[in-house]
C-alpha atoms as a PDB file:
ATOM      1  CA  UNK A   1      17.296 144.372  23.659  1.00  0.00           C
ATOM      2  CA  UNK A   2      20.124 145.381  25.607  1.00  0.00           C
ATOM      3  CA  UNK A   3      22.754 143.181  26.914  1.00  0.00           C
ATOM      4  CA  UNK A   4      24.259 143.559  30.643  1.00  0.00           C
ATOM      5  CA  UNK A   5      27.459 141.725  32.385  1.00  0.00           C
ATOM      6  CA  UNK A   6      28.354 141.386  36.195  1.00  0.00           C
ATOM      7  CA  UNK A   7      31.303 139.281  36.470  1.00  0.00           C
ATOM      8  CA  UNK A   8      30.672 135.858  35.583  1.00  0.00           C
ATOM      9  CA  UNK A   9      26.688 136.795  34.951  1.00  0.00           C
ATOM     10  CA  UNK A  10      25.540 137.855  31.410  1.00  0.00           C
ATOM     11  CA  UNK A  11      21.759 138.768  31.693  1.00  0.00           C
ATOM     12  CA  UNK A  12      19.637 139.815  28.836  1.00  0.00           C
ATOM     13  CA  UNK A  13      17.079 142.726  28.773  1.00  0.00           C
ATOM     14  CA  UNK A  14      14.413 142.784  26.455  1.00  0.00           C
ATOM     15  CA  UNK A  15      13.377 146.608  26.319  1.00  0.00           C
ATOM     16  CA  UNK A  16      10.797 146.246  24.664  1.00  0.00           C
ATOM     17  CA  UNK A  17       8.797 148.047  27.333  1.00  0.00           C
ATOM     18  CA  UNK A  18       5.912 147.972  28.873  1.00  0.00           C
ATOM     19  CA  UNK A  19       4.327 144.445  27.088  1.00  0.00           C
ATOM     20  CA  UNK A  20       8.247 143.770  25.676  1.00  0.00           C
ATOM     21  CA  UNK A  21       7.899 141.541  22.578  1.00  0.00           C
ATOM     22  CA  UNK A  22      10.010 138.798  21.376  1.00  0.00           C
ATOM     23  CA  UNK A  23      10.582 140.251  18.270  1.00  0.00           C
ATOM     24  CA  UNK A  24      12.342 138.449  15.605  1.00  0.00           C
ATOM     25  CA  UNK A  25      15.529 140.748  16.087  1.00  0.00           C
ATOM     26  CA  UNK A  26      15.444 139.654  19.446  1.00  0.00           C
ATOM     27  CA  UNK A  27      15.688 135.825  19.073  1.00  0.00           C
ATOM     28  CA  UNK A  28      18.656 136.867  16.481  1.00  0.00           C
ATOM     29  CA  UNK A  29      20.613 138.133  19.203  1.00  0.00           C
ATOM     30  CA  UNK A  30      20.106 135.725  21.809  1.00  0.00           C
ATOM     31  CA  UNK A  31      21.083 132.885  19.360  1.00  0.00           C
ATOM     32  CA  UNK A  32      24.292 134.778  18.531  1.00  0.00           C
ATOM     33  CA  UNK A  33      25.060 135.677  21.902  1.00  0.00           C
ATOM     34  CA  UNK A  34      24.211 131.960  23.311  1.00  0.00           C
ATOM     35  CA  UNK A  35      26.376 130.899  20.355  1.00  0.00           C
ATOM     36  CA  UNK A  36      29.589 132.898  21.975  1.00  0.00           C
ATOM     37  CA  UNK A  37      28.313 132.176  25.719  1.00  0.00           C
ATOM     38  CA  UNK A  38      28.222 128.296  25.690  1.00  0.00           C
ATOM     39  CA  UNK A  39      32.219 128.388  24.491  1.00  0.00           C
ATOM     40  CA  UNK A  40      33.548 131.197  27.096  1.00  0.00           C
ATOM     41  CA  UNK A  41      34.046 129.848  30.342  1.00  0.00           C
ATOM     42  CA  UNK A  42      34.188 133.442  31.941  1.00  0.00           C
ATOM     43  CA  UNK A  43      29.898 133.360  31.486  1.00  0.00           C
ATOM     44  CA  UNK A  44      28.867 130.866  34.204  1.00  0.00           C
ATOM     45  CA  UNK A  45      25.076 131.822  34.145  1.00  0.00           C
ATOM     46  CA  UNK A  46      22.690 133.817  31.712  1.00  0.00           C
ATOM     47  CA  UNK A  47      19.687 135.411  32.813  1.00  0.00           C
ATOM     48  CA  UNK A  48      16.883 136.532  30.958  1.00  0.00           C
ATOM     49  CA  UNK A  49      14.475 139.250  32.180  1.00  0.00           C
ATOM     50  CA  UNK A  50      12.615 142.916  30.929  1.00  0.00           C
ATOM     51  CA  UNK A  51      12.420 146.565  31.204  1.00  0.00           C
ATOM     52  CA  UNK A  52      10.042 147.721  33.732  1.00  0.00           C
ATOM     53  CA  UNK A  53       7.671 146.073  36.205  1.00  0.00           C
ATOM     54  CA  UNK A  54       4.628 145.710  33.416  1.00  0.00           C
ATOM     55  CA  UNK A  55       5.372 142.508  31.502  1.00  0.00           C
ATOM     56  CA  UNK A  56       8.232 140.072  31.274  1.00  0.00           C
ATOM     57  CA  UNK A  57       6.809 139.160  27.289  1.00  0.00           C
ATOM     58  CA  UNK A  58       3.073 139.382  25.616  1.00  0.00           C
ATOM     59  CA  UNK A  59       5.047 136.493  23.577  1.00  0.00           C
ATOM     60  CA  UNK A  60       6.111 136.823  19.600  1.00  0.00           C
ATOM     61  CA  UNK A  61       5.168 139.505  17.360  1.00  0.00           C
ATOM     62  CA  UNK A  62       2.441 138.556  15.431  1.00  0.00           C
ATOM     63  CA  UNK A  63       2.488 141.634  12.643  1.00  0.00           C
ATOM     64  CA  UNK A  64       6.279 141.078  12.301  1.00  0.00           C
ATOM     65  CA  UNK A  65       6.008 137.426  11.940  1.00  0.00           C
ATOM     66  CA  UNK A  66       3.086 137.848   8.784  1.00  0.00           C
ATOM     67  CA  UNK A  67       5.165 140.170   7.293  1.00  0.00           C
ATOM     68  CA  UNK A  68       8.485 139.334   7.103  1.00  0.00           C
ATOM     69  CA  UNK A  69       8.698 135.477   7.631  1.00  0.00           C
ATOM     70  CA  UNK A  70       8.645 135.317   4.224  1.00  0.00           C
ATOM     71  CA  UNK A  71      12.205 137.177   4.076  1.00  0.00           C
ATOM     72  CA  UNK A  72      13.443 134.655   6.702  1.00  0.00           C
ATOM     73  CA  UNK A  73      12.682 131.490   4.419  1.00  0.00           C
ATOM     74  CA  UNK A  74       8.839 131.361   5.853  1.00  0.00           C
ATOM     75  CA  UNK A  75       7.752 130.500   8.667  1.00  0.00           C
ATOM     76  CA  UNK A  76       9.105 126.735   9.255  1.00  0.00           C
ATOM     77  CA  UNK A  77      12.497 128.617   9.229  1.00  0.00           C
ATOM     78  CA  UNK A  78      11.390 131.226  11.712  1.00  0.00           C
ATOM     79  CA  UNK A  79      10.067 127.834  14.071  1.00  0.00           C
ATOM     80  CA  UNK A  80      13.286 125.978  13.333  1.00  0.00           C
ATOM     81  CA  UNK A  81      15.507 129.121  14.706  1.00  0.00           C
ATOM     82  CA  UNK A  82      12.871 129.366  17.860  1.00  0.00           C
ATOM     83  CA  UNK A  83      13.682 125.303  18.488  1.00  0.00           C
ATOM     84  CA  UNK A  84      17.448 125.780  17.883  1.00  0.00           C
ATOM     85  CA  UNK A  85      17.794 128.367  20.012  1.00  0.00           C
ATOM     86  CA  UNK A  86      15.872 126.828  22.970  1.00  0.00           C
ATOM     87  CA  UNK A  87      17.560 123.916  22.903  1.00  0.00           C
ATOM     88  CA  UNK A  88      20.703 125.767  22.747  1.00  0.00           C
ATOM     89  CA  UNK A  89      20.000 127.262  26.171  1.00  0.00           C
ATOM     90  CA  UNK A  90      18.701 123.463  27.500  1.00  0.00           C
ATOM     91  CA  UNK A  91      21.760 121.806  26.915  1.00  0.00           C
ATOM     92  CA  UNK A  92      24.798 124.723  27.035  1.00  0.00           C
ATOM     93  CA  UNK A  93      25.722 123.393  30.331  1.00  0.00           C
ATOM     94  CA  UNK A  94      25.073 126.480  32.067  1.00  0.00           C
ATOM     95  CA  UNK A  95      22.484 127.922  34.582  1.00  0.00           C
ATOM     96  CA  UNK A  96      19.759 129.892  33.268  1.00  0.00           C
ATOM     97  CA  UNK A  97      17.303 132.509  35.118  1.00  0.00           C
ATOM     98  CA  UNK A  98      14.232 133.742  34.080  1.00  0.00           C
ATOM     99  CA  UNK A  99      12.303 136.492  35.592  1.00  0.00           C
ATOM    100  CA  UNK A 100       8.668 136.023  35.305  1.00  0.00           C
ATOM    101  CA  UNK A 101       5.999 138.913  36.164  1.00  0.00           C
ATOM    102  CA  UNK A 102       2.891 140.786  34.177  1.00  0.00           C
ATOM    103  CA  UNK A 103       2.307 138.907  31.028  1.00  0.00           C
ATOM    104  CA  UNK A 104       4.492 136.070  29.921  1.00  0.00           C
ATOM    105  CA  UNK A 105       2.463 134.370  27.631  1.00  0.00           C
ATOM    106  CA  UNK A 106       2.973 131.977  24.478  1.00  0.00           C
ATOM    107  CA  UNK A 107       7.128 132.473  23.422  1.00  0.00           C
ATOM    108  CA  UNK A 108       7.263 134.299  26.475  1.00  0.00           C
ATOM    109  CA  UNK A 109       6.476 131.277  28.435  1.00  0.00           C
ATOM    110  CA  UNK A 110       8.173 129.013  26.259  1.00  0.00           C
ATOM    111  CA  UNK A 111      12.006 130.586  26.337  1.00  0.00           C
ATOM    112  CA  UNK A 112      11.380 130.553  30.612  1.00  0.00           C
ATOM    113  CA  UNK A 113      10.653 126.872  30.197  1.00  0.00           C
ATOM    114  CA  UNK A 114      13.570 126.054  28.755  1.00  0.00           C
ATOM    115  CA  UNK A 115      15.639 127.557  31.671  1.00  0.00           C
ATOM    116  CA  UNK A 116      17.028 125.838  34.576  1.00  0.00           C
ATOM    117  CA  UNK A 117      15.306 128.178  36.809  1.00  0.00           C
ATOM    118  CA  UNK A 118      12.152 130.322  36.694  1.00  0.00           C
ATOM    119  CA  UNK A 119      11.296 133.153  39.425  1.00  0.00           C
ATOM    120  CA  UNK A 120       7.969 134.965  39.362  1.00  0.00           C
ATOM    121  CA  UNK A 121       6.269 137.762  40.640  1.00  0.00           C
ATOM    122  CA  UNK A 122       4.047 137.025  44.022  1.00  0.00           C
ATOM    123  CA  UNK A 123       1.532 139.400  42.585  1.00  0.00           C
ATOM    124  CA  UNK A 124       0.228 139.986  39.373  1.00  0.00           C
ATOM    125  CA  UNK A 125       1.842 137.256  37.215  1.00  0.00           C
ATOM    126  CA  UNK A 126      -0.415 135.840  34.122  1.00  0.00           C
ATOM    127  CA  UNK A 127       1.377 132.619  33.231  1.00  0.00           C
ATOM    128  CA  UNK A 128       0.228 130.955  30.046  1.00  0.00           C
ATOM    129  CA  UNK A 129       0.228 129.155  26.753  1.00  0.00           C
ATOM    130  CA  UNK A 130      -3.060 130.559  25.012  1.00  0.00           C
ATOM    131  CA  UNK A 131      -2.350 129.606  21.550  1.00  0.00           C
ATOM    132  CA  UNK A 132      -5.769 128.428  21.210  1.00  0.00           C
ATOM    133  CA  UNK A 133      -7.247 131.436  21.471  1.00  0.00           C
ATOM    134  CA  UNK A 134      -5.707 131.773  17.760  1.00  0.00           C
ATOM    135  CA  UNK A 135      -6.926 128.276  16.982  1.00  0.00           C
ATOM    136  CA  UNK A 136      -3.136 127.668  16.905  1.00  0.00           C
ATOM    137  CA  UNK A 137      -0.617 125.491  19.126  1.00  0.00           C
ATOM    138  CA  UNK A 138       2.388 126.335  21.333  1.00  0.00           C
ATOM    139  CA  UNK A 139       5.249 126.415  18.296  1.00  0.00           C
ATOM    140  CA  UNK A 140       8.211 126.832  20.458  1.00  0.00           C
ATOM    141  CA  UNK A 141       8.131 123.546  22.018  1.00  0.00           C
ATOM    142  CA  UNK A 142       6.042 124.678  25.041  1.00  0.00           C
ATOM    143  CA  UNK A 143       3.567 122.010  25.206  1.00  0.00           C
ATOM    144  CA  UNK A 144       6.349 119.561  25.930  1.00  0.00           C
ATOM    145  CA  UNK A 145       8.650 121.524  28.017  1.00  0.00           C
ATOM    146  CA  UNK A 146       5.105 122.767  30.005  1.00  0.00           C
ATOM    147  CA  UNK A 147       4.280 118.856  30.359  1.00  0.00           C
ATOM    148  CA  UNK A 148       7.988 117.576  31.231  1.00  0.00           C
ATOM    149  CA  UNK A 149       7.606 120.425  34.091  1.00  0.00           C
ATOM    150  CA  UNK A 150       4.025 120.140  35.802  1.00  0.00           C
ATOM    151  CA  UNK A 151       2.797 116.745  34.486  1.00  0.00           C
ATOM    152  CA  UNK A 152       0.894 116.462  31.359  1.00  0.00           C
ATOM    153  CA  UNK A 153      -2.926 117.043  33.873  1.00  0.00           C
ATOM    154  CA  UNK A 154      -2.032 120.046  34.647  1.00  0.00           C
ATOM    155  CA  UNK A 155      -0.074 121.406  31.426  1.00  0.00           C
ATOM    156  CA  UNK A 156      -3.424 119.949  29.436  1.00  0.00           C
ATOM    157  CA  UNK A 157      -5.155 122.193  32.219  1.00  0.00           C
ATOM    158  CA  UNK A 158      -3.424 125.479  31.444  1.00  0.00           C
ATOM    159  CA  UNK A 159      -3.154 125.055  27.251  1.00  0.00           C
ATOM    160  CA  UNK A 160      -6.443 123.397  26.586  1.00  0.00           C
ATOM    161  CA  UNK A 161      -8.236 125.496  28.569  1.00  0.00           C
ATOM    162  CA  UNK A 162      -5.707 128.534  28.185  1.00  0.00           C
ATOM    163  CA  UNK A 163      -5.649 129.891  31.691  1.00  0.00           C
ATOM    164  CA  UNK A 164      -3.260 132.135  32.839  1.00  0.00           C
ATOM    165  CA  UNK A 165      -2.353 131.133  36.135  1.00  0.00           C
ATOM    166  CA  UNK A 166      -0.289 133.482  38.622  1.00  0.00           C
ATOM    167  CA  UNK A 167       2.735 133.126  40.591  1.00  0.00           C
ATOM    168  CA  UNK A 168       0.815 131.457  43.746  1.00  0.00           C
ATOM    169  CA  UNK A 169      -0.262 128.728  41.462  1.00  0.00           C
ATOM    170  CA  UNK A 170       3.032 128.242  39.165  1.00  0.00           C
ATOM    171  CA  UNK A 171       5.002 127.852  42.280  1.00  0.00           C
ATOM    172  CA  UNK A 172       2.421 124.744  43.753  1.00  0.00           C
ATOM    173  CA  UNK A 173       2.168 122.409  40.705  1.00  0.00           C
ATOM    174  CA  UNK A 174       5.966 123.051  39.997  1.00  0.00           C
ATOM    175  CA  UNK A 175       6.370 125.738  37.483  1.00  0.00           C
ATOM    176  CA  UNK A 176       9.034 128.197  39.398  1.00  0.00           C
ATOM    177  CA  UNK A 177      10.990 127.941  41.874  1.00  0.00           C
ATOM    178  CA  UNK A 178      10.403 130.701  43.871  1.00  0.00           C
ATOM    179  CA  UNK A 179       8.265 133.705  43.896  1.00  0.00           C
ATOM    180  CA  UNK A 180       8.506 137.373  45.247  1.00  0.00           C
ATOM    181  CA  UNK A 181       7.092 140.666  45.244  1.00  0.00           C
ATOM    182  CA  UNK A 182       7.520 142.110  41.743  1.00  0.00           C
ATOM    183  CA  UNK A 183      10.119 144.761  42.942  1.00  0.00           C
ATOM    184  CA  UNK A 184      12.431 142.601  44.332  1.00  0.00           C
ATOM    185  CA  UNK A 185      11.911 139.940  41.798  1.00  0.00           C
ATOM    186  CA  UNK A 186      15.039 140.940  39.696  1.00  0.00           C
ATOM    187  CA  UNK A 187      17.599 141.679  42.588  1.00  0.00           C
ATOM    188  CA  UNK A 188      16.670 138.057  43.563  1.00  0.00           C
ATOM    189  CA  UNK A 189      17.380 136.642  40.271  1.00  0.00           C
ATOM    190  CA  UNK A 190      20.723 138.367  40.460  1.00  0.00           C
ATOM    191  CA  UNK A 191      21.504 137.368  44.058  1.00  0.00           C
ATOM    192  CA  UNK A 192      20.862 133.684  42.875  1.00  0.00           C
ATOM    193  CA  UNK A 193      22.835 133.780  39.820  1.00  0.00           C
ATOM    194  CA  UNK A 194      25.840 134.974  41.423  1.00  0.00           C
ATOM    195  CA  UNK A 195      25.379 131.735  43.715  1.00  0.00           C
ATOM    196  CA  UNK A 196      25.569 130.076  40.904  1.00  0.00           C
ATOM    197  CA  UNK A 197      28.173 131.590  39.151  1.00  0.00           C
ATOM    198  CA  UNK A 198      30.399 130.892  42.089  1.00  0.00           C
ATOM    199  CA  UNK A 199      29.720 127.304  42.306  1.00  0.00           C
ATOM    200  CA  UNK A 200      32.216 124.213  40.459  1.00  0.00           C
ATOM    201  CA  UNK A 201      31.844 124.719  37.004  1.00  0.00           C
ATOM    202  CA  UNK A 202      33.105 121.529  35.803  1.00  0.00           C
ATOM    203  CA  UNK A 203      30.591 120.015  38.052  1.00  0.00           C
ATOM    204  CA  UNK A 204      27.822 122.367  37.572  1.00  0.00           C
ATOM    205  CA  UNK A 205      28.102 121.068  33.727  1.00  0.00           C
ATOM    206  CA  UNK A 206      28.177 117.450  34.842  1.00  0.00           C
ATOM    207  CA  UNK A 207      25.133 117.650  36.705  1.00  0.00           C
ATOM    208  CA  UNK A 208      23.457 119.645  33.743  1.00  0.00           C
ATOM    209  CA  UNK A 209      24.334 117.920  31.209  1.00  0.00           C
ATOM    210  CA  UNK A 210      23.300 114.521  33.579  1.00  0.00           C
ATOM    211  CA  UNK A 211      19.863 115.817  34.386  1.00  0.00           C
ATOM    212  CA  UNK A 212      19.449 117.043  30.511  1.00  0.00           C
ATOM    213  CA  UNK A 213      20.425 113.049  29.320  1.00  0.00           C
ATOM    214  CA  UNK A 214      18.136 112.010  31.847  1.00  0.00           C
ATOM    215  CA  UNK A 215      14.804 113.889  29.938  1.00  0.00           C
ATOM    216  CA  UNK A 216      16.526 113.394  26.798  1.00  0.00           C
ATOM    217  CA  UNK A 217      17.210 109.365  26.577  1.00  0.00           C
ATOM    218  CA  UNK A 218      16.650 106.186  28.340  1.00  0.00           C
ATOM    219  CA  UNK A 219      17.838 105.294  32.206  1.00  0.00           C
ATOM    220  CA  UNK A 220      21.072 103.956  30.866  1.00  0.00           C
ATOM    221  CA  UNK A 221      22.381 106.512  28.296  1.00  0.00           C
ATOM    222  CA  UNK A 222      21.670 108.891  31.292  1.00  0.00           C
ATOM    223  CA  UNK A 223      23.576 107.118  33.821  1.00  0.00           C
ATOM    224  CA  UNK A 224      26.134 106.623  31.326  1.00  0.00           C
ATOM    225  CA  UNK A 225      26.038 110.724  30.853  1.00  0.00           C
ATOM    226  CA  UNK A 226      26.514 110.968  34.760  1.00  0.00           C
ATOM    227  CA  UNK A 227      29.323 108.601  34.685  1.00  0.00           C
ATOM    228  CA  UNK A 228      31.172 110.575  32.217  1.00  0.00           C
ATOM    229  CA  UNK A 229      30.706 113.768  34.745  1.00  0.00           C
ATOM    230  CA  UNK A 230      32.130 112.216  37.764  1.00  0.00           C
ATOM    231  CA  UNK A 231      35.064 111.398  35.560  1.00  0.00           C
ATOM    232  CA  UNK A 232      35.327 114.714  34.387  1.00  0.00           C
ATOM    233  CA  UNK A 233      35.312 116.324  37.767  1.00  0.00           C
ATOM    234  CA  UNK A 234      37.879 113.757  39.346  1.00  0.00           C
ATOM    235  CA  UNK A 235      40.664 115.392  39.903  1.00  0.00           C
ATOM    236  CA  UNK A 236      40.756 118.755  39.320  1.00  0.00           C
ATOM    237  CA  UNK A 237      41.353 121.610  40.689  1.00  0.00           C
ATOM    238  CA  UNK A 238      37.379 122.331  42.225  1.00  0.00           C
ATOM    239  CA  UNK A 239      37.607 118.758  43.227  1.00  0.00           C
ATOM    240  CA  UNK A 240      40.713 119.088  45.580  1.00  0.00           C
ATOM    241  CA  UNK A 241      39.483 122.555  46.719  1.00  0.00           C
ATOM    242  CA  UNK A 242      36.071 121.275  47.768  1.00  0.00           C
ATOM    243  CA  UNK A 243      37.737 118.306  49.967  1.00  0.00           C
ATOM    244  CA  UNK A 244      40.154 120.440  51.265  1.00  0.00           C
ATOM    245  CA  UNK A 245      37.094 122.488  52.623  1.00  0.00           C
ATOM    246  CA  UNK A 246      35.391 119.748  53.900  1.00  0.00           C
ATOM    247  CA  UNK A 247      38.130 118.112  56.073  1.00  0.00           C
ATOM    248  CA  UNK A 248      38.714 121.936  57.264  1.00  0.00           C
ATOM    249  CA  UNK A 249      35.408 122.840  57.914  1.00  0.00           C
ATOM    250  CA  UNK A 250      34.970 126.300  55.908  1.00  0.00           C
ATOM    251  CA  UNK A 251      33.106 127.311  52.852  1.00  0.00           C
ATOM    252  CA  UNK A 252      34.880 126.285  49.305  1.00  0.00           C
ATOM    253  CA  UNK A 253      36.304 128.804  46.789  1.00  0.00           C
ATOM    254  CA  UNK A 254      36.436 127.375  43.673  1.00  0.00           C
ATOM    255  CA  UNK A 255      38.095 129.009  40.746  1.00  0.00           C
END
């Protein structure tokens, strides 16, 4: 995996290329680069995508896993580090893009799920959590993440009958955002990210971390959570800018 920065955009490249497996290496990164990210206030969005036009991620290795879990303190510790790291990039408080086209199946459907925002190809997407084809389960968290995001009729749909569905389909019951022709699929993640990255970040957090209480706890510790935003936002500098643009009539620049 390589790692690439454009301003205030940090995007990670698995090149892995063409089916571009999440090897165990390559969850070792992102956790220590998330770990860096979520403190550094110069990286406003991360976005995760792959070498090539082929496949964003065929999912974990399999072969790796078998044989070296057991280095790793087994394979409960290789699930806890998957769950940790996910959740890391759920509640950093900062935009995420992912970038889906070919195969993105099992782990490689389950790190897009936990990111705000998930762009696929128009054509020739296979979107899915097959685990049981192995007579196995998503272990990443995907059958909860897939059910918080499409409903649980249509994530039982896609996992107990493991269909792979394409971009079409994942953006009509909810799964992306948008979709695009595969060649223009990654400019358009970038062009959105830098939207992103150029937005309030004190608010951008707020709402994030408002939404994120909202799946995560009852109505009240969630509006509580919001509260605590619009407090944090009052009065600062993005705050004054953004009224100042209002009353004028022009487009905000926040710092």
């Amino acid at each position: 995996m390589r790692i690439e920065r454009d301003g205030r955009v940090l995007t990670f490249v698995n090149g892995d290329a063409p089916i571009n497996r999440m090897t165990l290496e390559y969850i070792d990164e992102i956790e220590q680069v998330l770990d860096d990210v979520k403190n550094d206030d110069s990286v406003r969005v991360v976005v995760f995508t792959a070498d090539g036009e082929d496949n964003f991620s065929v999912g974990m290795d399999l072969k790796q896993l078998r044989s070296e879990a057991g280095d790793r303190g087994g394979f409960e510790a290789v699930l806890d580090q998957r769950r940790r790291v996910l959740r890391m990039l759920e509640t950093m408080g900062k935009p995420s893009i992912a970038t889906l086209f070919g195969y993105c199946l099992g782990g490689g459907l389950e790190l897009p799920l936990a990111c705000t925002f998930r762009l696929a190809a128009t054509e020739g997407s296979k979107i899915g959590l097959p685990e049981l084809d192995l007579g196995a389960v998503p272990a990443w968290g995907g059958s909860v993440r897939l059910t918080r995001t499409v409903g649980p009729t249509r994530a039982l749909d896609m996992m107990l009958r493991h269909r792979m569905i394409g971009g079409p389909e994942a953006l009509e019951i909810g799964l992306v955002s948008e979709i695009h022709p595969v060649g223009e699929l990654k400019a358009r993640a970038h062009e959105l990210a830098q939207e992103l990255a150029h937005g309030p970040r004190l608010a951008i957090r707020g709402v994030m971390d408002a939404v994120q209480a909202t799946l995560d706890s009852d109505v009240d510790t969630a509006l509580d959570a919001e509260r605590e935003a619009v407090r944090a936002c009052g009065g600062t500098p993005d705050a004054a800018e953004g009224a100042r643009a209002f009353v004028e009539k022009r487009a905000p620049v926040f710092e």
